[in-house]
PDB file of N, CA and C in Angstrom:
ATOM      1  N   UNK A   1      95.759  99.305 118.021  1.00  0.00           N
ATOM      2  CA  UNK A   1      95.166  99.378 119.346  1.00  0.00           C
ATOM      3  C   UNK A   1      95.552  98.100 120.077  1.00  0.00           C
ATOM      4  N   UNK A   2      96.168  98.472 120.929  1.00  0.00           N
ATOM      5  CA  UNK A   2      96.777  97.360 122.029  1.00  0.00           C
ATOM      6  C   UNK A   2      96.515  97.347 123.219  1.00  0.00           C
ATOM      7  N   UNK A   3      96.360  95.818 124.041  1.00  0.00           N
ATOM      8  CA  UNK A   3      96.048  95.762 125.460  1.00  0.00           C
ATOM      9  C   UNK A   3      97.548  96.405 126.308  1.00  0.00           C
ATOM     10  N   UNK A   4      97.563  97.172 127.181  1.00  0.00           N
ATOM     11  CA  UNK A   4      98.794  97.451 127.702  1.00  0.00           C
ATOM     12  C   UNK A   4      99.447  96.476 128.449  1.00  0.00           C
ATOM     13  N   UNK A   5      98.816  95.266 128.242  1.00  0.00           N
ATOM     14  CA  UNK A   5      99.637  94.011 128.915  1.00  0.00           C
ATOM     15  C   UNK A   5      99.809  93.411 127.911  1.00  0.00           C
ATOM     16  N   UNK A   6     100.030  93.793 126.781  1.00  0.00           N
ATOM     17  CA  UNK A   6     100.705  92.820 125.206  1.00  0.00           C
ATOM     18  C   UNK A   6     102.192  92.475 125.271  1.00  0.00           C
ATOM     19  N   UNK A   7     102.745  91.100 125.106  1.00  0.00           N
ATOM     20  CA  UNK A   7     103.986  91.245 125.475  1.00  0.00           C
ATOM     21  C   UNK A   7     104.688  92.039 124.654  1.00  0.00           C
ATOM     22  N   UNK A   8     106.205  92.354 124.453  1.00  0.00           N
ATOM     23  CA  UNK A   8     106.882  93.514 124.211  1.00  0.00           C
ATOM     24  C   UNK A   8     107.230  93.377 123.339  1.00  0.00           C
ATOM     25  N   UNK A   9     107.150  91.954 122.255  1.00  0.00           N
ATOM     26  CA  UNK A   9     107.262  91.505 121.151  1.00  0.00           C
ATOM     27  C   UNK A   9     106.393  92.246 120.396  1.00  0.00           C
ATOM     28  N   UNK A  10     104.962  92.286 120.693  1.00  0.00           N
ATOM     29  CA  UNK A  10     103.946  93.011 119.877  1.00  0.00           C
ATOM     30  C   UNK A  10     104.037  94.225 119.846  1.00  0.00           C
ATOM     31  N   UNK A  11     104.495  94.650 121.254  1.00  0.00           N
ATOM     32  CA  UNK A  11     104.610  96.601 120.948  1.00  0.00           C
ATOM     33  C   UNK A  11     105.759  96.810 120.690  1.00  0.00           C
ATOM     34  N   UNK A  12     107.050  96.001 120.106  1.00  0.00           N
ATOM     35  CA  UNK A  12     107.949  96.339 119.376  1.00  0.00           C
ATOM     36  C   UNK A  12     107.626  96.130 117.771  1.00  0.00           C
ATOM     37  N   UNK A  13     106.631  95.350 117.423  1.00  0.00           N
ATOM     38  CA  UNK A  13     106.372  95.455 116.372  1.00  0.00           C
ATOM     39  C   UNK A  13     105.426  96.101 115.809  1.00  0.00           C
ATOM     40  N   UNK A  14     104.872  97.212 116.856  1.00  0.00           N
ATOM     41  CA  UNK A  14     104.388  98.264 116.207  1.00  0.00           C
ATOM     42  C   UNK A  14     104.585  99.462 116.004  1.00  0.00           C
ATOM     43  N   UNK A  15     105.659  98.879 116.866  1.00  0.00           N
ATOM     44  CA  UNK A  15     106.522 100.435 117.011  1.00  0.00           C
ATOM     45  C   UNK A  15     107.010 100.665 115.440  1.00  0.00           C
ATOM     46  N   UNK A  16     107.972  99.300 115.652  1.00  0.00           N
ATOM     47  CA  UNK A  16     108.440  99.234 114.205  1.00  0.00           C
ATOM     48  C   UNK A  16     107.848  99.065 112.477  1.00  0.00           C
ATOM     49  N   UNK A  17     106.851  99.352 112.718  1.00  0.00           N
ATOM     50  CA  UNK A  17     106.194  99.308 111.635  1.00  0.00           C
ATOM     51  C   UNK A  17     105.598 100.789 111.527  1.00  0.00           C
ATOM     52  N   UNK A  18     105.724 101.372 112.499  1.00  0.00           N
ATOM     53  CA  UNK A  18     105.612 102.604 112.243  1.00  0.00           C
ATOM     54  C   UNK A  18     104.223 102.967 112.297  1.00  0.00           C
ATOM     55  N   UNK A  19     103.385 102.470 112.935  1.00  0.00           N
ATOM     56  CA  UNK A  19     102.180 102.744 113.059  1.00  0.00           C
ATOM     57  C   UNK A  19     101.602 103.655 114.353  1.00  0.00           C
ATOM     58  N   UNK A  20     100.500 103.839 114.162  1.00  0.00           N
ATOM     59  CA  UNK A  20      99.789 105.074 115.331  1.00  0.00           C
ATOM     60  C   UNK A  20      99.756 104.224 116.628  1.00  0.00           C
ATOM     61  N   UNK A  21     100.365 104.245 117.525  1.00  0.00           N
ATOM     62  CA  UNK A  21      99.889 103.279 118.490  1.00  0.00           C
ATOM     63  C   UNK A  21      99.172 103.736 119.741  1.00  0.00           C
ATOM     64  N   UNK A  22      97.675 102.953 119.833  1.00  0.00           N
ATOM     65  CA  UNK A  22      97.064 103.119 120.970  1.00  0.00           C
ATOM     66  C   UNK A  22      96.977 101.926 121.864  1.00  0.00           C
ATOM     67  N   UNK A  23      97.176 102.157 123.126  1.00  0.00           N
ATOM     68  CA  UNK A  23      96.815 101.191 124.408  1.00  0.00           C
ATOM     69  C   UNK A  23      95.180 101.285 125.429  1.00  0.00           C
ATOM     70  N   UNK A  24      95.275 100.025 125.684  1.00  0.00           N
ATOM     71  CA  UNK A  24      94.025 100.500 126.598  1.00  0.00           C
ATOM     72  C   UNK A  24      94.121  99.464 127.722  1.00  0.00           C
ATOM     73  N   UNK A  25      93.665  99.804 128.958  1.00  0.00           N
ATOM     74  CA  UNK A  25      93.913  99.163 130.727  1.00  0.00           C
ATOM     75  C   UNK A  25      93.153  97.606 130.095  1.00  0.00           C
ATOM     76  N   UNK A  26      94.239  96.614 130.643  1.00  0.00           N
ATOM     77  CA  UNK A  26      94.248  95.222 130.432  1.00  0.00           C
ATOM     78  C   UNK A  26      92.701  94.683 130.255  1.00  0.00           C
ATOM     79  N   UNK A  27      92.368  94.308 128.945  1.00  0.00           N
ATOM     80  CA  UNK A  27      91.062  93.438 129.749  1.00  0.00           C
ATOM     81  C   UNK A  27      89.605  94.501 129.784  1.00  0.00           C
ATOM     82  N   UNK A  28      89.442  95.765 129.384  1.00  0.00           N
ATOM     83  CA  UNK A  28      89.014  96.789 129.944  1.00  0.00           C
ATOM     84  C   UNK A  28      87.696  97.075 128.324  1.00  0.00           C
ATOM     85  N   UNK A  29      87.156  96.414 128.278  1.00  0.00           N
ATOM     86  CA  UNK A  29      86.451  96.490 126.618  1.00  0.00           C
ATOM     87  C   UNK A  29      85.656  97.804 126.786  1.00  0.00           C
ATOM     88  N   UNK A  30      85.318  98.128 127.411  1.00  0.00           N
ATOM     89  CA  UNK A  30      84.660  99.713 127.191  1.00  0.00           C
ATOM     90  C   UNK A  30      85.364 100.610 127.349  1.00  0.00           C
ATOM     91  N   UNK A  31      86.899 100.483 127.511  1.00  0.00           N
ATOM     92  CA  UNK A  31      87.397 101.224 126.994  1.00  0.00           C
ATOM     93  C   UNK A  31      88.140 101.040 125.598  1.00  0.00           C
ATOM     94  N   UNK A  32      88.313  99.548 125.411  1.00  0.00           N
ATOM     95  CA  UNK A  32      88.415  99.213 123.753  1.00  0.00           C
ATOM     96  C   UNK A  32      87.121  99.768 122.627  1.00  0.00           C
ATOM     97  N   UNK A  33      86.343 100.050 123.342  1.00  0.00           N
ATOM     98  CA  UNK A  33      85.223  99.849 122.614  1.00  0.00           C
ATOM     99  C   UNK A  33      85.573 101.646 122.076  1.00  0.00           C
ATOM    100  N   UNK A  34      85.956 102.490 123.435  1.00  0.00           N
ATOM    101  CA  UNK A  34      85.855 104.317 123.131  1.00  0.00           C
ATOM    102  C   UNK A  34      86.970 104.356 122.287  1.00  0.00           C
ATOM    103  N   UNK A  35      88.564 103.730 121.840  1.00  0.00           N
ATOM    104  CA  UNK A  35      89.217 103.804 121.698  1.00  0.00           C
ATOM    105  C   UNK A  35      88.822 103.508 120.124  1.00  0.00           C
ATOM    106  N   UNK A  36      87.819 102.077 119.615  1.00  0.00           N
ATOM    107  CA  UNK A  36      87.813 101.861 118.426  1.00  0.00           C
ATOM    108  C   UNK A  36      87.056 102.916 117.382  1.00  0.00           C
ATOM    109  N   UNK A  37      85.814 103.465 118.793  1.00  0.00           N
ATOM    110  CA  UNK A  37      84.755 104.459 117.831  1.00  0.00           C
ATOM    111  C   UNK A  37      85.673 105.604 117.567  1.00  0.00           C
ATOM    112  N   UNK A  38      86.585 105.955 118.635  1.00  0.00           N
ATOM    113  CA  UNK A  38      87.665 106.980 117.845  1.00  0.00           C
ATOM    114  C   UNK A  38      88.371 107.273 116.725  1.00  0.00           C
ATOM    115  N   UNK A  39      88.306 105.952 116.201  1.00  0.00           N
ATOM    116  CA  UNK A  39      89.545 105.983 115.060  1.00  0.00           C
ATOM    117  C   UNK A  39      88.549 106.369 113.734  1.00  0.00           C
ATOM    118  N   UNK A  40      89.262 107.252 113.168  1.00  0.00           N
ATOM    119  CA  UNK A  40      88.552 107.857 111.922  1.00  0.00           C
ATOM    120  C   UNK A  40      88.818 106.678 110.723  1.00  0.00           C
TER     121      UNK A  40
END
């Protein structure tokens, strides 16, 4: 789970690791917050 203003270093390295990747609007914790209770 990433801020969508992470530089491109970080979302290349999650790309590359092959993981599930979620974003959420810069700065925005209630929507970090819906994004974390999501994850099973």
């Amino acid at each position: 789970i990433q801020d969508k203003l992470n530089h491109a270093s970080l979302l290349d390295g999650g790309r590359l690791s092959g993981a599930t990747m979620r974003r959420y609007p810069h700065l925005d914790m209630a929507a970090l917050q819906r994004r974390l209770t999501a994850v099973d």
